[in-house]
PDB file of N, CA and C in Angstrom:
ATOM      1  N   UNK A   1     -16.407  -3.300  -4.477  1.00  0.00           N
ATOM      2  CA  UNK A   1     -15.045  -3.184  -4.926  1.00  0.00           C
ATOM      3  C   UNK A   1     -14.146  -4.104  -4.092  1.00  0.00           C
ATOM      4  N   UNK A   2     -14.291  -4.382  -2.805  1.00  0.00           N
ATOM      5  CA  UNK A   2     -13.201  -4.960  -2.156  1.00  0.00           C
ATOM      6  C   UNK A   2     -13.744  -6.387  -2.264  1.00  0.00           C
ATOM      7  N   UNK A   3     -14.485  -6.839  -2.556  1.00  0.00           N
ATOM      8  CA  UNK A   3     -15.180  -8.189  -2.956  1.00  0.00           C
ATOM      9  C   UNK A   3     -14.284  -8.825  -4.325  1.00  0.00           C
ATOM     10  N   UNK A   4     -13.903  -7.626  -5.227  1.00  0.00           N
ATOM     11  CA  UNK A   4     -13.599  -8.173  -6.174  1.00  0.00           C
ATOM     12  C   UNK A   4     -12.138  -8.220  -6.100  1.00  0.00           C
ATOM     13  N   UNK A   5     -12.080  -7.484  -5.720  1.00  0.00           N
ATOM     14  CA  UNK A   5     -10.032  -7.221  -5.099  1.00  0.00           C
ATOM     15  C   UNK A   5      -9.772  -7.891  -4.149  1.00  0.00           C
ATOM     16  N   UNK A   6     -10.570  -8.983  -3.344  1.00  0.00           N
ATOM     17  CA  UNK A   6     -10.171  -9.678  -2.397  1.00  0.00           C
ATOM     18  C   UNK A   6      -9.202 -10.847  -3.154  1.00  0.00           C
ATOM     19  N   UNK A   7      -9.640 -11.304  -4.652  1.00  0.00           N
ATOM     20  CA  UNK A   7      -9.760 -12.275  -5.430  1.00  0.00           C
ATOM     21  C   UNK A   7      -8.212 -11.930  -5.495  1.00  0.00           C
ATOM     22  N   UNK A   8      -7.419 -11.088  -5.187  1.00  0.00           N
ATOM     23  CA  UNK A   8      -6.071 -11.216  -5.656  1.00  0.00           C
ATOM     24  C   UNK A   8      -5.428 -11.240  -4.676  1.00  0.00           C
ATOM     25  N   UNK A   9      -4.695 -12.708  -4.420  1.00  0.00           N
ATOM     26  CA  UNK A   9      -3.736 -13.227  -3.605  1.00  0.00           C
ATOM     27  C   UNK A   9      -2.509 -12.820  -2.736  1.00  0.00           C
ATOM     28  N   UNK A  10      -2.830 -12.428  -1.662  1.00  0.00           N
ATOM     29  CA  UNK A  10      -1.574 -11.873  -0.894  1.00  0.00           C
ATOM     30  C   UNK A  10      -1.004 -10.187  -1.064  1.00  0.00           C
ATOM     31  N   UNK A  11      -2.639  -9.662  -1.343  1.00  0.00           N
ATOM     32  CA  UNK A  11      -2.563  -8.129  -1.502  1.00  0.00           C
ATOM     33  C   UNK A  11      -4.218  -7.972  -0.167  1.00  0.00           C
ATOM     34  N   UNK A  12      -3.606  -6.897   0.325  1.00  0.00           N
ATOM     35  CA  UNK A  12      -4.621  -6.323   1.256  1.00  0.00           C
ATOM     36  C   UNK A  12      -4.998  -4.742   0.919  1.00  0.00           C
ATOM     37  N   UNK A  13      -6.840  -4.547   1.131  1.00  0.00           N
ATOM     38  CA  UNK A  13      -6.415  -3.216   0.804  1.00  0.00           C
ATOM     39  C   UNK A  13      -7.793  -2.666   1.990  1.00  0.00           C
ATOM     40  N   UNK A  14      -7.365  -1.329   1.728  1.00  0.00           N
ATOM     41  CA  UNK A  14      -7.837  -0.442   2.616  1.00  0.00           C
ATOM     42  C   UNK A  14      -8.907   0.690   2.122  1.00  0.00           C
ATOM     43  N   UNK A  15     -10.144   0.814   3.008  1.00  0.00           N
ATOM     44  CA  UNK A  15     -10.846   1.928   2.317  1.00  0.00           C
ATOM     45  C   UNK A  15     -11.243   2.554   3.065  1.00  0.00           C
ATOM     46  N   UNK A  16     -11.440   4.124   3.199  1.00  0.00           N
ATOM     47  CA  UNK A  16     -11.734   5.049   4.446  1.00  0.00           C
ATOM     48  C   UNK A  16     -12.381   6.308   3.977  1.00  0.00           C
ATOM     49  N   UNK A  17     -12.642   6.897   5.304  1.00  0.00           N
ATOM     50  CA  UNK A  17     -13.508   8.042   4.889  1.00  0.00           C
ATOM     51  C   UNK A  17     -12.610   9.002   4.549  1.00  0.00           C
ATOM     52  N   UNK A  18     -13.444  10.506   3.953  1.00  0.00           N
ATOM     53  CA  UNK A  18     -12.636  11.268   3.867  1.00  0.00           C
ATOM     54  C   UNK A  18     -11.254  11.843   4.813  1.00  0.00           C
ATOM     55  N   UNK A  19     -12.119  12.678   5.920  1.00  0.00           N
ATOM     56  CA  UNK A  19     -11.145  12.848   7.272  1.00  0.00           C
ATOM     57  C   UNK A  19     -10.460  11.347   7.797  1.00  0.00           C
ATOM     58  N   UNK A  20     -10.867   9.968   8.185  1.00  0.00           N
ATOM     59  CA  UNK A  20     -10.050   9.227   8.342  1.00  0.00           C
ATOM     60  C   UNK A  20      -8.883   9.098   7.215  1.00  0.00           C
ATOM     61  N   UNK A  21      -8.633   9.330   6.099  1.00  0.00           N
ATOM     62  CA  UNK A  21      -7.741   9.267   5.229  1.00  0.00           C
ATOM     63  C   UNK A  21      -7.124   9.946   5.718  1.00  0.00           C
ATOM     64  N   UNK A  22      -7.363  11.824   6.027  1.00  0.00           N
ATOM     65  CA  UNK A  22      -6.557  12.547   6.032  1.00  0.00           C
ATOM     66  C   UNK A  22      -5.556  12.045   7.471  1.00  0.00           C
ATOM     67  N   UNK A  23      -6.507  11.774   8.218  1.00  0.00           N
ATOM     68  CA  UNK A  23      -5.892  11.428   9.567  1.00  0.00           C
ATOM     69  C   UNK A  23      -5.002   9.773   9.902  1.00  0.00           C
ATOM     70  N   UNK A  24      -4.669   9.257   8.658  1.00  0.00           N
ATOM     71  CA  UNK A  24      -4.290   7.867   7.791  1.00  0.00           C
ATOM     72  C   UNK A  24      -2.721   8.381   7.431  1.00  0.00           C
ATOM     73  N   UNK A  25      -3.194   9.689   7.061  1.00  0.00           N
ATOM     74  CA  UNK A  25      -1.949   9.867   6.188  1.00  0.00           C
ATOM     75  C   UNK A  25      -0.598  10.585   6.962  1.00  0.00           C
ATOM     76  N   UNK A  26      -1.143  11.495   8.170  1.00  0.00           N
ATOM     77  CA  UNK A  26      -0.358  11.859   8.487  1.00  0.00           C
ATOM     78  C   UNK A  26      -0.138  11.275   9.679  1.00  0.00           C
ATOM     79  N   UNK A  27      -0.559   9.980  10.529  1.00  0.00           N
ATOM     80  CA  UNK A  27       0.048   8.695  10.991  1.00  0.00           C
ATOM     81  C   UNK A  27       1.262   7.984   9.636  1.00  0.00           C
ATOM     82  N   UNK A  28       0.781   7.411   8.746  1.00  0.00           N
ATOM     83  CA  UNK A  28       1.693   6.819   8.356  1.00  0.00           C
ATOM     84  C   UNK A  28       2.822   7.706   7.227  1.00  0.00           C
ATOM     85  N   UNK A  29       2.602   9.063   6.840  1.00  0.00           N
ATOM     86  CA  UNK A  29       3.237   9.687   6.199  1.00  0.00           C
ATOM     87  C   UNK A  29       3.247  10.108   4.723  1.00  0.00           C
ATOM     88  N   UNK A  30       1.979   9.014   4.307  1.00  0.00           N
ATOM     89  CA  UNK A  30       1.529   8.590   2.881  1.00  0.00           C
ATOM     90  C   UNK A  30       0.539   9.536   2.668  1.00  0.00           C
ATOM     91  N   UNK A  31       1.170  10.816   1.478  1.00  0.00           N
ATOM     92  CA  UNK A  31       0.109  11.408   1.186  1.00  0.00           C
ATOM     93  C   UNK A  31      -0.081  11.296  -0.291  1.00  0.00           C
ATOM     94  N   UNK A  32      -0.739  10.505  -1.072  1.00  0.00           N
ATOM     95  CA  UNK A  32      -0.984   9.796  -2.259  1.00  0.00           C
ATOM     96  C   UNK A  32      -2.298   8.835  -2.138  1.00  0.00           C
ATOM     97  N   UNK A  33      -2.914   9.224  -3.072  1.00  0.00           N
ATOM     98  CA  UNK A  33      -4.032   8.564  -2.788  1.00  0.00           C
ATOM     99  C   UNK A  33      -3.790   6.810  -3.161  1.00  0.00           C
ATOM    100  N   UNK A  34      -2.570   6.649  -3.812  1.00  0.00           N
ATOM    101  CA  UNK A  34      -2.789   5.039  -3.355  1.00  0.00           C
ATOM    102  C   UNK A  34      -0.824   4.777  -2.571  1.00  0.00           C
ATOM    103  N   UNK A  35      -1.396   4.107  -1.651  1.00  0.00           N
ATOM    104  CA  UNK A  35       0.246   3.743  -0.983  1.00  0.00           C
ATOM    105  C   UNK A  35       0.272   2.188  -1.117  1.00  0.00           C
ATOM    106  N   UNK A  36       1.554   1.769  -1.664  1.00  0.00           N
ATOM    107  CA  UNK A  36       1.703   0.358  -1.369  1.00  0.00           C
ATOM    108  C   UNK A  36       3.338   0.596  -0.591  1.00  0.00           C
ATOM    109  N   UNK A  37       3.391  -0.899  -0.083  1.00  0.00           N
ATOM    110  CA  UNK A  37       3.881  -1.190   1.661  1.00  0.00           C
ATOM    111  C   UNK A  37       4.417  -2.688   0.858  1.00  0.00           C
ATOM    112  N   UNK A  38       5.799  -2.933   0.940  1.00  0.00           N
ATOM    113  CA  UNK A  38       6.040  -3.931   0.675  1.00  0.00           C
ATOM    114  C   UNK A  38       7.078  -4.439   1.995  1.00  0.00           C
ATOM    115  N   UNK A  39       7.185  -5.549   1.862  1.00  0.00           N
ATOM    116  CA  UNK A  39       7.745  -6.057   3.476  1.00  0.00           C
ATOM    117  C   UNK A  39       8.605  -7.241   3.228  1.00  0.00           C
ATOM    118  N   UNK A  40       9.659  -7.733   3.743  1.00  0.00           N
ATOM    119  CA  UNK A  40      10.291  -8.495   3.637  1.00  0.00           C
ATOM    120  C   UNK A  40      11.973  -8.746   4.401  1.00  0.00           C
ATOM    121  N   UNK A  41      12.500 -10.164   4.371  1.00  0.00           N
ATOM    122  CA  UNK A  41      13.478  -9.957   5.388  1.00  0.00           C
ATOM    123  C   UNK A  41      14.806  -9.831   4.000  1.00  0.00           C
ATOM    124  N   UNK A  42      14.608  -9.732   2.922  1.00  0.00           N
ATOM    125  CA  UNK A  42      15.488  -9.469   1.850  1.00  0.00           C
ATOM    126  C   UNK A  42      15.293  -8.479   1.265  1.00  0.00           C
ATOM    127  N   UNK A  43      16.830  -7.648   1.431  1.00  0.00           N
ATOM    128  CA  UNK A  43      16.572  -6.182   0.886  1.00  0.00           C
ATOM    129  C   UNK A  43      16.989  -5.914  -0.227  1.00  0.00           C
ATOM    130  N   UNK A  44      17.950  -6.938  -1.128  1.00  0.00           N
ATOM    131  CA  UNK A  44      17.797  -6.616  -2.014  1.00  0.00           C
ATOM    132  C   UNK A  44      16.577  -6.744  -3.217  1.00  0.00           C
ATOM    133  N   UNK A  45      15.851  -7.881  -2.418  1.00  0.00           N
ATOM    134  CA  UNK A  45      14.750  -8.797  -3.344  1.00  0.00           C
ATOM    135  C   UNK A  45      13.397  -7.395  -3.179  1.00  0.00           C
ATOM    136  N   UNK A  46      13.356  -7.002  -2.313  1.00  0.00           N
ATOM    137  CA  UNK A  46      12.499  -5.265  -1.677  1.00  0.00           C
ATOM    138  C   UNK A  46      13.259  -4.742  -2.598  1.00  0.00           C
ATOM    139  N   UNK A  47      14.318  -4.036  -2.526  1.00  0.00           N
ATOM    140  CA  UNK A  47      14.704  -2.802  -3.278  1.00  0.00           C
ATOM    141  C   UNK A  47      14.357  -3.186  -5.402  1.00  0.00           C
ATOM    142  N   UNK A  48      14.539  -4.162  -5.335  1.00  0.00           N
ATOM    143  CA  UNK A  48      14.317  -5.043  -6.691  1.00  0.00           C
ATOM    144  C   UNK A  48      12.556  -4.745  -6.927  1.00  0.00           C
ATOM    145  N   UNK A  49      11.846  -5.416  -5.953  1.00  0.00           N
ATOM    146  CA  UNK A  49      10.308  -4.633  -6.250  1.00  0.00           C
ATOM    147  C   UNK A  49       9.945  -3.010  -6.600  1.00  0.00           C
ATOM    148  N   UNK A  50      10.244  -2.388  -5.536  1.00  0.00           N
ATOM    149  CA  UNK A  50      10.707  -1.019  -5.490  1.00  0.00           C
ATOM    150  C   UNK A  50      10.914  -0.607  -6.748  1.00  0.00           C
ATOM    151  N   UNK A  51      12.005  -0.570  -7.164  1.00  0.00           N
ATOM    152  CA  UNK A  51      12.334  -0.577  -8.540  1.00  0.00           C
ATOM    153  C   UNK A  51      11.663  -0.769 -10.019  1.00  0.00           C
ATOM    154  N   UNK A  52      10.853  -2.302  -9.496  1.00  0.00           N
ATOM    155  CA  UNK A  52       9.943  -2.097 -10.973  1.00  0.00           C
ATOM    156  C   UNK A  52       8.445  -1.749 -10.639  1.00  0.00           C
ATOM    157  N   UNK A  53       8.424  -1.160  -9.144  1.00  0.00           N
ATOM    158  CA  UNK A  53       6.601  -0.557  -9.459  1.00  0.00           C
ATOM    159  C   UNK A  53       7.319   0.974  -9.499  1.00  0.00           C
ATOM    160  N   UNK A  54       8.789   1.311  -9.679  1.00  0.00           N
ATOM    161  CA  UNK A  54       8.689   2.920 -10.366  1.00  0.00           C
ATOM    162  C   UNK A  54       8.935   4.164  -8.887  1.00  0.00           C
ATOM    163  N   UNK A  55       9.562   3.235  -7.809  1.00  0.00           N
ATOM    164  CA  UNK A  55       9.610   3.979  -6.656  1.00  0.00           C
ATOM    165  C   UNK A  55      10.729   4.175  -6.506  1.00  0.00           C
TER     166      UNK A  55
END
């Protein structure tokens, strides 16, 4: 799976065990089995992403 998802440009992803997830989640706060993390020094151009993945 991450072989084939590597193929998409300027996305990183993550895969873990059960208990490391759990212990994933309540470090970063993300309890959903998928979290995306967007980053940037423009907040409106962020809040604009935000917006159309429905967050």
């Amino acid at each position: 799976m991450q072989k084939t998802l590597e193929a998409i440009p300027g996305v990183t992803f993550g895969f873990s065990q059960p208990i490391q997830l759990r212990t994933n989640e309540l470090i970063s706060g993300v309890r959903q089995d998928v979290g995306i993390k967007i980053f940037g020094d423009d907040l409106e151009e962020l809040a604009d992403l935000a917006k159309g993945l429905g967050l």
